[in-house]
C-alpha atoms as a PDB file:
ATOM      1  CA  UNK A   1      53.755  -9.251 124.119  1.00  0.00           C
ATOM      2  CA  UNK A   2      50.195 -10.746 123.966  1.00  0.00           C
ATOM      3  CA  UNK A   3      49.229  -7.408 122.951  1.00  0.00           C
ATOM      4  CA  UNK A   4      51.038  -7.365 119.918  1.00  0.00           C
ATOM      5  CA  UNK A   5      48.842  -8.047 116.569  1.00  0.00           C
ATOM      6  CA  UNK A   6      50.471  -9.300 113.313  1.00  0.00           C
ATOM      7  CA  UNK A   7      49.027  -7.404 110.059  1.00  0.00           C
ATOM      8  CA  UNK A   8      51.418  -8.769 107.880  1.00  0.00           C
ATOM      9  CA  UNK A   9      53.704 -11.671 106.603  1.00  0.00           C
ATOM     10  CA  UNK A  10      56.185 -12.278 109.902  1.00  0.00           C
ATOM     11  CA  UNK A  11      58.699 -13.810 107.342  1.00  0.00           C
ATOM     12  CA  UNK A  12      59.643 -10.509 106.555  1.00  0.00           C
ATOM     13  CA  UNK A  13      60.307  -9.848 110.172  1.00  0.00           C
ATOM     14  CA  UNK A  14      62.248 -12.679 111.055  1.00  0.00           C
ATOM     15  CA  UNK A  15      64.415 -11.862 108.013  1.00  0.00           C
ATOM     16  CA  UNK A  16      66.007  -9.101 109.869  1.00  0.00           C
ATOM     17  CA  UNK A  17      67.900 -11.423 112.170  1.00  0.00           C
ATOM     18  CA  UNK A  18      69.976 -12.048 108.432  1.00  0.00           C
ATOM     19  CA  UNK A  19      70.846  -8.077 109.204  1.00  0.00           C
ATOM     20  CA  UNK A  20      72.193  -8.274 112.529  1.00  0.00           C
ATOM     21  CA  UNK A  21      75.616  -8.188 111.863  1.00  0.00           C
ATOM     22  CA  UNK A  22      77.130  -9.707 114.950  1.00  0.00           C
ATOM     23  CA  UNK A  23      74.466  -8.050 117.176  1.00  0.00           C
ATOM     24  CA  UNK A  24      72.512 -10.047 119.684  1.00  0.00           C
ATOM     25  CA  UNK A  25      68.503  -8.639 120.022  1.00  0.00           C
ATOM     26  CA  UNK A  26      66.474  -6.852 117.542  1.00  0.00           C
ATOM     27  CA  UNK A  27      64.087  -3.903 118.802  1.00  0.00           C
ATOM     28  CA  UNK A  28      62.248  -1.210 117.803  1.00  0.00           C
ATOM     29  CA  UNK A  29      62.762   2.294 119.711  1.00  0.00           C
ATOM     30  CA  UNK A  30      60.728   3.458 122.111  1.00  0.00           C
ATOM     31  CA  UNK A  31      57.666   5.368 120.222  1.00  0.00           C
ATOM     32  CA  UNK A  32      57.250   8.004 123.269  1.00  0.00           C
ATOM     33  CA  UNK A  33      60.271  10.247 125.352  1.00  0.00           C
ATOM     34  CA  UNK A  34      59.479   8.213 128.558  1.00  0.00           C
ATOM     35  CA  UNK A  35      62.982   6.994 128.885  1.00  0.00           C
ATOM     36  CA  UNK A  36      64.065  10.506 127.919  1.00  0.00           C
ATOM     37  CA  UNK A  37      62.206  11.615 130.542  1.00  0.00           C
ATOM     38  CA  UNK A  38      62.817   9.030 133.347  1.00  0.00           C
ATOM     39  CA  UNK A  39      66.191   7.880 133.194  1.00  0.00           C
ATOM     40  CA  UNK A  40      67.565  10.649 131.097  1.00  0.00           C
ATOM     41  CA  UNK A  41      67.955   8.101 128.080  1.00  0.00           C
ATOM     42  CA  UNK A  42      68.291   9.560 124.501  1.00  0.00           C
ATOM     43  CA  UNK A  43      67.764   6.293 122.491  1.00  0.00           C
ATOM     44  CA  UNK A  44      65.767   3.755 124.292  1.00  0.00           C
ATOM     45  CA  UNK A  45      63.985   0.407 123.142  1.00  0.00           C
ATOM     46  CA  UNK A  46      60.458  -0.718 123.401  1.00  0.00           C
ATOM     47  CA  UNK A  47      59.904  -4.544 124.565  1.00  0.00           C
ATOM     48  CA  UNK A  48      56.939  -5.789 122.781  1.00  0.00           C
ATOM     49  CA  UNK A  49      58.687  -7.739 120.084  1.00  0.00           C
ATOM     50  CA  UNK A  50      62.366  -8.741 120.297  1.00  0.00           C
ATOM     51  CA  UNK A  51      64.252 -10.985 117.947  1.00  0.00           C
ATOM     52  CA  UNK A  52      66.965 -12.683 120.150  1.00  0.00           C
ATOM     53  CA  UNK A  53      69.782 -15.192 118.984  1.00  0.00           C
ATOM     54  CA  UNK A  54      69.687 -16.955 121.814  1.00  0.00           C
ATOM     55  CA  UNK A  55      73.057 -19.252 120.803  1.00  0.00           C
ATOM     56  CA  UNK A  56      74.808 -15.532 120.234  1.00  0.00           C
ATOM     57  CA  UNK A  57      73.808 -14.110 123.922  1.00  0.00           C
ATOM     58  CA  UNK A  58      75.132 -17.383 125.306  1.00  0.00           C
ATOM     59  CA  UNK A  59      78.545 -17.121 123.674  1.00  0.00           C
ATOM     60  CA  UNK A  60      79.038 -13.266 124.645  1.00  0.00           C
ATOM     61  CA  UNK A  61      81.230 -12.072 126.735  1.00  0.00           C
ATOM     62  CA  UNK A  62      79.249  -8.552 126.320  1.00  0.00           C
ATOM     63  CA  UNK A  63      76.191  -9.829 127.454  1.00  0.00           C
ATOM     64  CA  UNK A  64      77.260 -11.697 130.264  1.00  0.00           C
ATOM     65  CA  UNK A  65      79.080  -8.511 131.815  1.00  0.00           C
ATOM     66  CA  UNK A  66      76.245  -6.243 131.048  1.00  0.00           C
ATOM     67  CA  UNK A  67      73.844  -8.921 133.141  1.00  0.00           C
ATOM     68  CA  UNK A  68      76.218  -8.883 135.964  1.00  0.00           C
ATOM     69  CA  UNK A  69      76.384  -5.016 136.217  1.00  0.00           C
ATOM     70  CA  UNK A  70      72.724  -5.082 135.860  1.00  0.00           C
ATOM     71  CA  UNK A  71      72.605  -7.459 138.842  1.00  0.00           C
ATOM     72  CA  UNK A  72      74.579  -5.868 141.180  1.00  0.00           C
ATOM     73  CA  UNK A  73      73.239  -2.736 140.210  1.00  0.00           C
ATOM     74  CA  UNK A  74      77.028  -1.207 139.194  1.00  0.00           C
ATOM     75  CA  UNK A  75      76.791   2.440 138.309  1.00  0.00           C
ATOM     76  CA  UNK A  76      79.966   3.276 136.540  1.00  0.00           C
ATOM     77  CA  UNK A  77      78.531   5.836 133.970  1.00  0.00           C
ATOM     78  CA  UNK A  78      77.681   9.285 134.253  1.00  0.00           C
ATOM     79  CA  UNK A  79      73.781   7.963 134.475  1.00  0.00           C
ATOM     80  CA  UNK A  80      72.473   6.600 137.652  1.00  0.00           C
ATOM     81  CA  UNK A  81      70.435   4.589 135.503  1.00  0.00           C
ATOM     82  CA  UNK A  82      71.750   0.757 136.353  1.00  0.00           C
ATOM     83  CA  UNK A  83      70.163   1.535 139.931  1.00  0.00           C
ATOM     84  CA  UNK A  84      67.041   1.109 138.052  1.00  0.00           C
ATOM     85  CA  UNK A  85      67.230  -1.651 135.955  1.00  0.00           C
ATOM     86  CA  UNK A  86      63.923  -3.168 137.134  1.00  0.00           C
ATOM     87  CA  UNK A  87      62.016  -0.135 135.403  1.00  0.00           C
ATOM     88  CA  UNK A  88      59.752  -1.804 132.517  1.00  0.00           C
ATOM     89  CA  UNK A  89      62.310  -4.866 133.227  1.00  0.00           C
ATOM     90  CA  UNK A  90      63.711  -6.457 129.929  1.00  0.00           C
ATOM     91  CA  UNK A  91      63.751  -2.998 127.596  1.00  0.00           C
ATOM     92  CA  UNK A  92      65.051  -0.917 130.278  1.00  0.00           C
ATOM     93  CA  UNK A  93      67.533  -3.169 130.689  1.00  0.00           C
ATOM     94  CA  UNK A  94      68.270  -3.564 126.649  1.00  0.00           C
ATOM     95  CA  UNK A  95      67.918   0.307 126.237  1.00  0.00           C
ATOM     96  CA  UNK A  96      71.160   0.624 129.069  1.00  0.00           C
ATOM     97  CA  UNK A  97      73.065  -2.159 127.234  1.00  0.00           C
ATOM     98  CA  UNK A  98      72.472  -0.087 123.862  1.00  0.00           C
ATOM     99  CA  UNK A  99      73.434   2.728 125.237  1.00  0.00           C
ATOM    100  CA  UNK A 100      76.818   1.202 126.970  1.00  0.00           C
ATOM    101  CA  UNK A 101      78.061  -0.727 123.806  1.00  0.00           C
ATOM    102  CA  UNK A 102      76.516   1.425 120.820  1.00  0.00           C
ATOM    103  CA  UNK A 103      76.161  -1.137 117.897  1.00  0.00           C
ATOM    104  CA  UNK A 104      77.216  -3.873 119.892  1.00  0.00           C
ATOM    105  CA  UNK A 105      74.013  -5.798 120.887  1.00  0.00           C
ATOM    106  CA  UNK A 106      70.779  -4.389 119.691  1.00  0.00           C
ATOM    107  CA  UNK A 107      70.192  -4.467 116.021  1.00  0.00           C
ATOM    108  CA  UNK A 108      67.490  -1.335 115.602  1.00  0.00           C
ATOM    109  CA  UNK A 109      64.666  -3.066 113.804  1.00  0.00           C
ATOM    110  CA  UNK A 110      62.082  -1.027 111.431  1.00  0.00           C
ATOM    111  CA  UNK A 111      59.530   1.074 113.443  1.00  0.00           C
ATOM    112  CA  UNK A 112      56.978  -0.797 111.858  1.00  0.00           C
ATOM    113  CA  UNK A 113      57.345  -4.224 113.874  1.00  0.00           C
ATOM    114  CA  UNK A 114      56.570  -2.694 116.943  1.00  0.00           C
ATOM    115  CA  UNK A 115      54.092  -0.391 116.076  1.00  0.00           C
ATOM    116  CA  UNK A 116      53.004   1.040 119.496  1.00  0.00           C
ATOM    117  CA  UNK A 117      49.588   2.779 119.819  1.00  0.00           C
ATOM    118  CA  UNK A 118      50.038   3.978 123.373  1.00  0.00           C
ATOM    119  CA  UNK A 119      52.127   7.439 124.371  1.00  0.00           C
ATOM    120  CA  UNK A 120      52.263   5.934 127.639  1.00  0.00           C
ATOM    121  CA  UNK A 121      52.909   2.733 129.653  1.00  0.00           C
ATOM    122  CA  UNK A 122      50.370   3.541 132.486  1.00  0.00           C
ATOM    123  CA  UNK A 123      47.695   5.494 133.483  1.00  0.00           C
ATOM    124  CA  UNK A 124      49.554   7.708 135.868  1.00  0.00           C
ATOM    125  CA  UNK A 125      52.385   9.128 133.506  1.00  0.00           C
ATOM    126  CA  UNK A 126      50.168  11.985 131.431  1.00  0.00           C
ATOM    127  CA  UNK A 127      51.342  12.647 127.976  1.00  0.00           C
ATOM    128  CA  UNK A 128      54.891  10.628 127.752  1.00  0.00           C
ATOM    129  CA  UNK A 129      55.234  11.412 123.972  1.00  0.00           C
ATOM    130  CA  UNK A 130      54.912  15.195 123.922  1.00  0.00           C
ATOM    131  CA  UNK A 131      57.489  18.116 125.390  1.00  0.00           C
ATOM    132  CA  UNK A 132      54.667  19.908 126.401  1.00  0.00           C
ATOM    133  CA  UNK A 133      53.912  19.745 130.081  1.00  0.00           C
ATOM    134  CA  UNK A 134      51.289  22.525 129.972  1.00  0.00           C
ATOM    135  CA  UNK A 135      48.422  20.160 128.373  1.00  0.00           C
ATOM    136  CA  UNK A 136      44.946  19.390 130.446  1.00  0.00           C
ATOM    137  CA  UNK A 137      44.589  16.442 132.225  1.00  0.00           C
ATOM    138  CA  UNK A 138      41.660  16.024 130.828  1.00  0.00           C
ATOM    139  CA  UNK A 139      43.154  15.341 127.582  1.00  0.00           C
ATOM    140  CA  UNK A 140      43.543  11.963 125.852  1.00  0.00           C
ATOM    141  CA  UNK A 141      46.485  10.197 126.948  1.00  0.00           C
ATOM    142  CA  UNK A 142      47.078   8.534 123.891  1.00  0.00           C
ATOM    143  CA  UNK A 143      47.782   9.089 120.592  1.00  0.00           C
ATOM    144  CA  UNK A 144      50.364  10.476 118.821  1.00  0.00           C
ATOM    145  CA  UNK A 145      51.087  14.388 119.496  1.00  0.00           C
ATOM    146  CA  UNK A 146      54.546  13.879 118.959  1.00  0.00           C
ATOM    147  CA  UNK A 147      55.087  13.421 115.120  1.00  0.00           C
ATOM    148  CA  UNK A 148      58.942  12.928 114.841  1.00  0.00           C
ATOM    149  CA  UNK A 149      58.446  10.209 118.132  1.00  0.00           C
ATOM    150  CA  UNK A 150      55.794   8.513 116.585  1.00  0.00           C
ATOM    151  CA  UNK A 151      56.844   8.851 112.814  1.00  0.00           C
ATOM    152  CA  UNK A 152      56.812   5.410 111.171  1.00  0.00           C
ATOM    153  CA  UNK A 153      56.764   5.804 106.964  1.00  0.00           C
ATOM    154  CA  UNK A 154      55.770   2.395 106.428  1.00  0.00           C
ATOM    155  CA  UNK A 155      52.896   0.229 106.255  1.00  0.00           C
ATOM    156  CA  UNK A 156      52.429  -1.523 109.815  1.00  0.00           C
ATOM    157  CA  UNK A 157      53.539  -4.967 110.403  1.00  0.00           C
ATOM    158  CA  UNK A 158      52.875  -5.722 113.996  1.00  0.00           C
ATOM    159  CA  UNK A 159      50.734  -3.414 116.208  1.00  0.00           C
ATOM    160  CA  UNK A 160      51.231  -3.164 119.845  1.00  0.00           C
ATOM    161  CA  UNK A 161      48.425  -1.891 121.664  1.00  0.00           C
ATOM    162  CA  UNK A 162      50.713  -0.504 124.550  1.00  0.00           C
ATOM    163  CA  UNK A 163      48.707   1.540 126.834  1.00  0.00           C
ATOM    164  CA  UNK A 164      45.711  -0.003 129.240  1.00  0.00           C
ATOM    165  CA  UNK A 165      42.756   1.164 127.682  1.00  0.00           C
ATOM    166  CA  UNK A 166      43.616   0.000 124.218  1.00  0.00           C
ATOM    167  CA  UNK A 167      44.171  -3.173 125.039  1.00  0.00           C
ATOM    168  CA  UNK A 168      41.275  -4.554 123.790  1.00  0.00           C
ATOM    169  CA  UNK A 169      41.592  -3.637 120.254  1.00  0.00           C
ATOM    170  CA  UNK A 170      44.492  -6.662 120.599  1.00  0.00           C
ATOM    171  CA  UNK A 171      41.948  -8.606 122.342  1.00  0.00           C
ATOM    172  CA  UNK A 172      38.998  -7.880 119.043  1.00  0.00           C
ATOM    173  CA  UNK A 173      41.718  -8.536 116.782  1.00  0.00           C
ATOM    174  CA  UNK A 174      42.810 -11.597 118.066  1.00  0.00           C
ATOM    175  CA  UNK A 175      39.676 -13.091 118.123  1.00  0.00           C
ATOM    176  CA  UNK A 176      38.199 -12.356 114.979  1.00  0.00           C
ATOM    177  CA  UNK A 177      40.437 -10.009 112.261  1.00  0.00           C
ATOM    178  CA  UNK A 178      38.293  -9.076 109.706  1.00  0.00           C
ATOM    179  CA  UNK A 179      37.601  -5.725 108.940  1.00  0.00           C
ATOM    180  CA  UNK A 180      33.756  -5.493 110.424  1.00  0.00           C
ATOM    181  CA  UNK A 181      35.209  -5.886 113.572  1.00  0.00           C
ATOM    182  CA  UNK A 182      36.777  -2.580 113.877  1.00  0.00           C
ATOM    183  CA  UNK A 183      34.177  -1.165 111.442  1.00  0.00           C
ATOM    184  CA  UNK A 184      31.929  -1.547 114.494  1.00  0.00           C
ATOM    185  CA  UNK A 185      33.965   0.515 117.006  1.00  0.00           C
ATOM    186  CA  UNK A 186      34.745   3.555 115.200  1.00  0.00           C
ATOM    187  CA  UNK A 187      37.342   5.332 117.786  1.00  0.00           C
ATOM    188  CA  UNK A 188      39.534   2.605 117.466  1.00  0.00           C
ATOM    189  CA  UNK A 189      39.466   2.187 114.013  1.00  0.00           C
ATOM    190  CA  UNK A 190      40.342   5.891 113.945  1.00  0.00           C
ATOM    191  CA  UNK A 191      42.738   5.279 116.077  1.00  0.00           C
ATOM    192  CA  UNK A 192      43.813   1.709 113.855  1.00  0.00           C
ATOM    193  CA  UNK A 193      43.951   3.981 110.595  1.00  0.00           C
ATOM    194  CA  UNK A 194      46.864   6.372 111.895  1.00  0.00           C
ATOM    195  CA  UNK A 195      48.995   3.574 112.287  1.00  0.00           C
ATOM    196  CA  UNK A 196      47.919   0.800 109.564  1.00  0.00           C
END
């Protein structure tokens, strides 16, 4: 995503398509219960970054059927899910293939190549990352009140600033990375230092 900010090497990243084991896509889980929530989905996958060998979806057989049921929208499981496939697009979709052929296609990559700042995907949704409902809606709606969701023991690789009005902290750090840049906006670099 072009929200996504490198902090380090990428090398290290790509290495992990030498751990895929047959697999097809490389993700890192959802960092909020949305899908838990939504579409009833107990391990879903977040679609900022996504290692795909491309020549290895081609050639499977997997794939291909789990595209077609996608397409027509099949709904053979116990989840009604398939009906909405469209939801967040590609990692709804990758989160239902996971879930249909554990092991099989996505290759669970480190929490900390996907590092997602946001609890939430849109304004609307209050509070996607915590089991408590009861919570103001005054309060922030981002963050990280859930501490086994948003647990991540190592050092950030690539941050995703995934909800709207942290965007620009991708947009700052694009354009110039150094460290006076965030020294200068001292929210987000509170926010920068829970995660880096």
């Amino acid at each position: 995503d072009s929200d996504v900010v490198p902090l380090r090497d990428i090398r290290h990243l790509h290495a992990e398509f030498s751990r895929f084991c047959g697999r097809l896509i490389g993700l890192v889980r959802e960092q909020s219960l949305l899908y838990q929530r939504a579409l009833h989905l107990s391990r879903a996958y977040n679609g900022g970054v996504q290692l795909l060998d491309l020549d290895a979806m081609r050639r499977s057989r997997l794939y291909a059927h789990g595209l077609e049921r996608a397409a027509h929208a099949e709904d053979t499981s116990h989840r009604q899910g398939w009906q909405k496939a469209g939801f967040l697009g590609d990692q709804t979709l990758y989160s239902f293939l996971a879930a249909d052929t554990p092991g099989k296609i996505v290759h669970d990559l480190p929490c900390e190549w996907n590092r997602q700042l946001g609890s939430d995907f849109s304004q609307s949704n209050r509070h996607a990352d915590t089991p408590d409902l009861t919570l103001s809606p005054d309060a922030p709606r981002f963050g990280f009140t859930n501490g086994h969701v948003h647990s991540c023991p190592r050092r950030c690789g690539l941050l995703h600033a995934n909800y709207p009005s942290l965007k620009c902290i991708a947009r700052w750090m694009h354009a110039n990375p150094s460290c006076g840049t965030h020294e200068r906006r001292p929210m987000h670099n509170t926010l920068l230092r829970l995660v880096i």
